[in-house]
PDB file of N, CA and C in Angstrom:
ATOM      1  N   UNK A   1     -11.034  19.873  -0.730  1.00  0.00           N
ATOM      2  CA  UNK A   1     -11.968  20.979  -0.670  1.00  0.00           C
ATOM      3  C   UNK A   1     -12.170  21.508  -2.085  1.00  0.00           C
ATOM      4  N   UNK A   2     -13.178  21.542  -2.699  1.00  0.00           N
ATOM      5  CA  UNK A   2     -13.620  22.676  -4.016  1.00  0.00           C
ATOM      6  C   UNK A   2     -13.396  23.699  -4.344  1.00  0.00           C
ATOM      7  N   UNK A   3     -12.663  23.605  -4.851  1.00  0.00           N
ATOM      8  CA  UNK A   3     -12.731  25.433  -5.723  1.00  0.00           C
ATOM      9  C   UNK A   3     -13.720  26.176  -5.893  1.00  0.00           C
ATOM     10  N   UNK A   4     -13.929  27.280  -6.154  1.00  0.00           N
ATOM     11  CA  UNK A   4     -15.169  28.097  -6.737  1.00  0.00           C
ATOM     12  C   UNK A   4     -15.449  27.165  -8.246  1.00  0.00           C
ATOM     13  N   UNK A   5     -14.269  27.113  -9.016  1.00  0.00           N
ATOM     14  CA  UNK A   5     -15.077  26.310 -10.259  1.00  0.00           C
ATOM     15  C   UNK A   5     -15.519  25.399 -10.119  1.00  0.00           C
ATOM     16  N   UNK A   6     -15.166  24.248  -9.307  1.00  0.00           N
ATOM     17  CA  UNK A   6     -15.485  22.944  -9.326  1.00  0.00           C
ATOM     18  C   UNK A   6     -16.995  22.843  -8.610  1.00  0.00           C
ATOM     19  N   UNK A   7     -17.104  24.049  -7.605  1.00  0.00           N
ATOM     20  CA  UNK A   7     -18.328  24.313  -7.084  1.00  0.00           C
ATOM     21  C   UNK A   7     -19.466  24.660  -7.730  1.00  0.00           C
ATOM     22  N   UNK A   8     -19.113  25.814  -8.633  1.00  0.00           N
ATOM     23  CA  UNK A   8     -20.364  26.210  -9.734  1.00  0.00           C
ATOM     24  C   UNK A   8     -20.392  25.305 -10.573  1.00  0.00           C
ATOM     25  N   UNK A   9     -19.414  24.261 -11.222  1.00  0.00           N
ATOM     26  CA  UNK A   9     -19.575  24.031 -12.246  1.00  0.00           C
ATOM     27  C   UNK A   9     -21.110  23.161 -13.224  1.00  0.00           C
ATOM     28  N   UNK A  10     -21.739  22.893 -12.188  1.00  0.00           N
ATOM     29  CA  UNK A  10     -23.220  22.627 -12.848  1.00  0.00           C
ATOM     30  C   UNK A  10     -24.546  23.654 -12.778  1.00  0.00           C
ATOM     31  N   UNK A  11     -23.982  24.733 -12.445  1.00  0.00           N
ATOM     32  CA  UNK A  11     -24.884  25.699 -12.310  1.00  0.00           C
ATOM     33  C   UNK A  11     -24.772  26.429 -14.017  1.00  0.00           C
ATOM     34  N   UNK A  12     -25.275  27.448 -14.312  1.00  0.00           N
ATOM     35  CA  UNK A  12     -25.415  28.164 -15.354  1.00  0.00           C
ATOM     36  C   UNK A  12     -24.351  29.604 -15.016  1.00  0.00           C
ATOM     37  N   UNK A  13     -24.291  30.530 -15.747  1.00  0.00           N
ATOM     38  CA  UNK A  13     -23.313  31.088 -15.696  1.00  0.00           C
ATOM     39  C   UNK A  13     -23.655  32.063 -14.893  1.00  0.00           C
ATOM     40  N   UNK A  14     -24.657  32.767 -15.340  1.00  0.00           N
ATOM     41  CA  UNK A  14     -25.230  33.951 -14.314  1.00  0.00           C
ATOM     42  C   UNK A  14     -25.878  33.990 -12.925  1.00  0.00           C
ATOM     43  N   UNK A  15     -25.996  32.620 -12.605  1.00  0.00           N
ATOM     44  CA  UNK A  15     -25.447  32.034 -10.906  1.00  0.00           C
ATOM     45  C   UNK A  15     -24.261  31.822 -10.759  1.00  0.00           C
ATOM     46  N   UNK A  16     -23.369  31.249 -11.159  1.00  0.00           N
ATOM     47  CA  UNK A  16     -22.144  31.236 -10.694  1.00  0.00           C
ATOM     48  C   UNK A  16     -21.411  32.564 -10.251  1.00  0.00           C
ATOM     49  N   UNK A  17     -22.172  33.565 -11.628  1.00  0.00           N
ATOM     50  CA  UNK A  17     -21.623  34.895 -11.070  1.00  0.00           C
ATOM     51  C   UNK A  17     -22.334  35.544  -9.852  1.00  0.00           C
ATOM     52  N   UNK A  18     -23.255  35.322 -10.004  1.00  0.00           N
ATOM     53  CA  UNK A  18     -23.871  35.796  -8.366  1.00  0.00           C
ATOM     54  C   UNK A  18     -23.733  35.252  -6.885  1.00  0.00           C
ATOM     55  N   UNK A  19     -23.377  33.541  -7.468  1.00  0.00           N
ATOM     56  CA  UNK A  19     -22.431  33.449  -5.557  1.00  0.00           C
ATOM     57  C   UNK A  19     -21.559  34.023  -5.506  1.00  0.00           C
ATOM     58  N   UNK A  20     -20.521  33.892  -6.780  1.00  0.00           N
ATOM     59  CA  UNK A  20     -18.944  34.587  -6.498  1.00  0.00           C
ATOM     60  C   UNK A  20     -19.252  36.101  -6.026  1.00  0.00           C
ATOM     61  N   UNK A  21     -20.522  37.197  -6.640  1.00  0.00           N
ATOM     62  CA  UNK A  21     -20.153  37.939  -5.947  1.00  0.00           C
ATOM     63  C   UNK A  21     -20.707  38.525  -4.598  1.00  0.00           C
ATOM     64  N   UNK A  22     -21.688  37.276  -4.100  1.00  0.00           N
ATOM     65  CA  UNK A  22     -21.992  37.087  -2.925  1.00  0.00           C
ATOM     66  C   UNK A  22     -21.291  36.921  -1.853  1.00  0.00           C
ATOM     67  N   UNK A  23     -19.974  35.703  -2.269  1.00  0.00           N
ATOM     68  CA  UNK A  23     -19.186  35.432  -1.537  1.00  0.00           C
ATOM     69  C   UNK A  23     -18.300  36.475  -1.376  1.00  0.00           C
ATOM     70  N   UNK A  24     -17.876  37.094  -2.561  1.00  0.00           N
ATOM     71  CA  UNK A  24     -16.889  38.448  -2.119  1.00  0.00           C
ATOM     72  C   UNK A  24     -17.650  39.503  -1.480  1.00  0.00           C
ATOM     73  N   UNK A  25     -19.057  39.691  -1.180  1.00  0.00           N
ATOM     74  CA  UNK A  25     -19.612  40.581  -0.393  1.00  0.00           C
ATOM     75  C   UNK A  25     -19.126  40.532   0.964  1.00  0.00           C
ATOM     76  N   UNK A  26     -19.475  39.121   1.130  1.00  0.00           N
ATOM     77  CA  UNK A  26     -19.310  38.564   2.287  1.00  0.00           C
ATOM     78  C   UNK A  26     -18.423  39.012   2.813  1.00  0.00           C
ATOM     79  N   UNK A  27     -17.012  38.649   1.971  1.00  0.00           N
ATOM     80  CA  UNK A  27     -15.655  38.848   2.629  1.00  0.00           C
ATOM     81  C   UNK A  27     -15.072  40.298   3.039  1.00  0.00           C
ATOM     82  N   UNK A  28     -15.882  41.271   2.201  1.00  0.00           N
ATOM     83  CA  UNK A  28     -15.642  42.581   2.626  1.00  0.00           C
ATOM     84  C   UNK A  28     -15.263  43.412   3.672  1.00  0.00           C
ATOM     85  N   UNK A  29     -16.296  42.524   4.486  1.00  0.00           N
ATOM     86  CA  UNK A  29     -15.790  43.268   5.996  1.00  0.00           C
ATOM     87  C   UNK A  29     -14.380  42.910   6.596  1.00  0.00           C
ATOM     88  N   UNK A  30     -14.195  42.004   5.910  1.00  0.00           N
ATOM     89  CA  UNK A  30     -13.191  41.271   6.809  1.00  0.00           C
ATOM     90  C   UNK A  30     -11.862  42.080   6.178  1.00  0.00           C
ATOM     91  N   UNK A  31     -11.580  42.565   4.790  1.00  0.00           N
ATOM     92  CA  UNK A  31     -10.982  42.878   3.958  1.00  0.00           C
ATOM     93  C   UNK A  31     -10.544  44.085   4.116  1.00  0.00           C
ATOM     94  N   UNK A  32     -11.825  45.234   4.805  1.00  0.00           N
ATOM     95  CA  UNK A  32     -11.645  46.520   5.250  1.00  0.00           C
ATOM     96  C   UNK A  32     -11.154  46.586   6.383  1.00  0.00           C
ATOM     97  N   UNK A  33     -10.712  45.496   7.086  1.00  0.00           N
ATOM     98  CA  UNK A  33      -9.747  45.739   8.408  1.00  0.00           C
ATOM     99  C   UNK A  33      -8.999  45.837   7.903  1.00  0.00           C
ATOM    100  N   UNK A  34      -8.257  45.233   6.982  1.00  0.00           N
ATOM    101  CA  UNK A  34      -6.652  45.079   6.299  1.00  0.00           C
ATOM    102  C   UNK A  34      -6.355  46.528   5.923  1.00  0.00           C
ATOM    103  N   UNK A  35      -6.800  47.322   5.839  1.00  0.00           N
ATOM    104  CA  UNK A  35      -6.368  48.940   4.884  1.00  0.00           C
ATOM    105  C   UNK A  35      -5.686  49.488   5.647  1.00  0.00           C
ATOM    106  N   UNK A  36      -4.628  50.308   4.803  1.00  0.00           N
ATOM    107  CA  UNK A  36      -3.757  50.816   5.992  1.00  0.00           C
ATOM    108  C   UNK A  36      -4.027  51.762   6.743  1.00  0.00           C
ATOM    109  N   UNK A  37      -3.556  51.873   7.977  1.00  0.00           N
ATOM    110  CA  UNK A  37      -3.987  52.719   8.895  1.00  0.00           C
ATOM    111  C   UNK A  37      -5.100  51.919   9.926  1.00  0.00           C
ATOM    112  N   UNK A  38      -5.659  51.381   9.625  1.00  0.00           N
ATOM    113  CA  UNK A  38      -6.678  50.375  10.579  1.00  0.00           C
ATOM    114  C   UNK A  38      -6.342  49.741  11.965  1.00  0.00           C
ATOM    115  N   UNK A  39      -4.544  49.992  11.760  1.00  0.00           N
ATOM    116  CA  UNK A  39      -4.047  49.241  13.213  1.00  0.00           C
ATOM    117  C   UNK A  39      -4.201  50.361  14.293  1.00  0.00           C
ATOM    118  N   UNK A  40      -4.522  51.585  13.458  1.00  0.00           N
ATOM    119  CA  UNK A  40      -4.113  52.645  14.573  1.00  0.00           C
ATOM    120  C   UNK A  40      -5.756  52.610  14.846  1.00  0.00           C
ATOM    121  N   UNK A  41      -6.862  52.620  14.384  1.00  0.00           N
ATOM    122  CA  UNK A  41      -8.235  52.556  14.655  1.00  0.00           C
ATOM    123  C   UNK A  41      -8.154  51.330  15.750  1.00  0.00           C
ATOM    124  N   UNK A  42      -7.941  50.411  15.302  1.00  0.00           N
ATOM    125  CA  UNK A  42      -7.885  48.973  16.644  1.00  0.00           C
ATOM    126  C   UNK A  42      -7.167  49.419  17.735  1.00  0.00           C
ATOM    127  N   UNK A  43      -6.507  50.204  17.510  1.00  0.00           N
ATOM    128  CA  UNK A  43      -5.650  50.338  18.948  1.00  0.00           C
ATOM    129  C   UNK A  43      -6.324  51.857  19.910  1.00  0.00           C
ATOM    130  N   UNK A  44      -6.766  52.557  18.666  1.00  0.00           N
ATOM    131  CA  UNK A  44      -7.980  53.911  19.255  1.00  0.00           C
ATOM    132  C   UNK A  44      -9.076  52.702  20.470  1.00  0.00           C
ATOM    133  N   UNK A  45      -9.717  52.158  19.629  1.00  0.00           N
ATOM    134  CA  UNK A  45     -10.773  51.352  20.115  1.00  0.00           C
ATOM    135  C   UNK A  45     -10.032  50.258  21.220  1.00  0.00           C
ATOM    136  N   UNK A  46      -9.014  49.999  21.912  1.00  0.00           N
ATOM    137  CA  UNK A  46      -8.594  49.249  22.460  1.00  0.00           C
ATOM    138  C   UNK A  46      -8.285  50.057  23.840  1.00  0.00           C
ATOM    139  N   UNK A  47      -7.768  51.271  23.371  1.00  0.00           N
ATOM    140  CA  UNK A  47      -7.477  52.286  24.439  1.00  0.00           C
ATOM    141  C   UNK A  47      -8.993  52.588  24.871  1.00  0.00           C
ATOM    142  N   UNK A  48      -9.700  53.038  24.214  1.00  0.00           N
ATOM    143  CA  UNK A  48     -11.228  53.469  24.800  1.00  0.00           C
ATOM    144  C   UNK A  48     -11.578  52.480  25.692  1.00  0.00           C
ATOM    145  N   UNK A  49     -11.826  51.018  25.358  1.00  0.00           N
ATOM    146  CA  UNK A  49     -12.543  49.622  25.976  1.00  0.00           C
ATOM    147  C   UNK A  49     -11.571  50.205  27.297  1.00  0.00           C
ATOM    148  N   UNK A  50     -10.153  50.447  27.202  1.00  0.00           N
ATOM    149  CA  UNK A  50      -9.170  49.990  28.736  1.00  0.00           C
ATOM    150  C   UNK A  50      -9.806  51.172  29.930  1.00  0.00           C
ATOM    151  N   UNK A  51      -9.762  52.119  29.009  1.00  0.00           N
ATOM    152  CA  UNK A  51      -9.950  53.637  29.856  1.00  0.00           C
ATOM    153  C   UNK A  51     -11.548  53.225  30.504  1.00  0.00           C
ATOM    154  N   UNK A  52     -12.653  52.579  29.740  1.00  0.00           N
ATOM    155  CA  UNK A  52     -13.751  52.664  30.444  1.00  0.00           C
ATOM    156  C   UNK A  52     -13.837  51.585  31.169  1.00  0.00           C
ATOM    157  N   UNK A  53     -13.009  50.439  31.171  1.00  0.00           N
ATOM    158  CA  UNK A  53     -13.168  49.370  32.109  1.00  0.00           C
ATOM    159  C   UNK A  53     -12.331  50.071  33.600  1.00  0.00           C
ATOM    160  N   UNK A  54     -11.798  51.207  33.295  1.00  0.00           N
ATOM    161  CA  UNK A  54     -11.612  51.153  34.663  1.00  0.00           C
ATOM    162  C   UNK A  54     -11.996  52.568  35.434  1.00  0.00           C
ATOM    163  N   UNK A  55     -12.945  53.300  34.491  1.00  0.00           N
ATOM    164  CA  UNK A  55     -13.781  54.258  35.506  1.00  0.00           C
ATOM    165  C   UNK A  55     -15.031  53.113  35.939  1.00  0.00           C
ATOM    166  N   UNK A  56     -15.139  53.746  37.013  1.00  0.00           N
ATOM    167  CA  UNK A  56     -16.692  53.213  38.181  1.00  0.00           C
ATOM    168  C   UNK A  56     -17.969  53.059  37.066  1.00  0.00           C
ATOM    169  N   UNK A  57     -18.631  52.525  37.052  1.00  0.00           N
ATOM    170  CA  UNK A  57     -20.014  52.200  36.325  1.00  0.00           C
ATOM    171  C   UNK A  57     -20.714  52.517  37.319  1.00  0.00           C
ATOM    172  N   UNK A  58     -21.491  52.659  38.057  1.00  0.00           N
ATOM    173  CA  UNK A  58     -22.539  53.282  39.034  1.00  0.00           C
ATOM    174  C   UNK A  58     -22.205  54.334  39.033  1.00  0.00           C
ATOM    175  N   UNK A  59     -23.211  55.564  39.336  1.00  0.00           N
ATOM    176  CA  UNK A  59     -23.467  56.867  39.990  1.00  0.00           C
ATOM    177  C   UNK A  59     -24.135  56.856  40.997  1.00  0.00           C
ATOM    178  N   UNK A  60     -23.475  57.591  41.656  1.00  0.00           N
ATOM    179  CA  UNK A  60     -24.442  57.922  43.208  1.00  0.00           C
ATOM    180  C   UNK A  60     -25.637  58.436  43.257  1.00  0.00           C
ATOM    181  N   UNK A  61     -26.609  57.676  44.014  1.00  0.00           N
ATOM    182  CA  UNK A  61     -27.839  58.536  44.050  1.00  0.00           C
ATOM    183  C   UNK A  61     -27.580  59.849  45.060  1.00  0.00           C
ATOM    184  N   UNK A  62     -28.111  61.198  44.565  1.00  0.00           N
ATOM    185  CA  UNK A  62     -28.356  62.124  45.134  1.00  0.00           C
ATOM    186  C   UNK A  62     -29.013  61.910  46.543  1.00  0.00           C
ATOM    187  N   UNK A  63     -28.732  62.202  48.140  1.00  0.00           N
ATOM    188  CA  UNK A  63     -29.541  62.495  48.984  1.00  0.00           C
ATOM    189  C   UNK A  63     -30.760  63.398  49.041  1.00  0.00           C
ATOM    190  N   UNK A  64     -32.212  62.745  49.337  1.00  0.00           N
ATOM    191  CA  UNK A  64     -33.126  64.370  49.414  1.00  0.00           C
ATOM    192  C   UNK A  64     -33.286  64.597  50.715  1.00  0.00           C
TER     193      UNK A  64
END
């Protein structure tokens, strides 16, 4: 598999710098899960998903 250098290396310089920091755009999201405290957000959001999978989804229609 290629490295980033071996990848740019026939490009010019000021592309090379713009995939690399394309590619680290990219990775960002993935990067801002890692911060600390984030396990307790996944587990906020894990409790919410449980609690609403098990109230009722329909409402009753009103009688007229």
């Amino acid at each position: 598999m290629p490295t980033d250098a071996e990848d740019t290396g026939d490009l010019n310089p000021r592309e090379s710098a713009r995939i690399r920091r394309r590619d680290r755009d990219a990775d960002a999201e993935a990067r801002d899960l890692l911060r600390p405290g984030m396990g307790k957000v996944f587990k906020q959001i894990q409790d919410a998903q449980a609690r609403a999978a098990k109230e009722p989804t329909g409402r009753r229609r009103r009688k007229r």
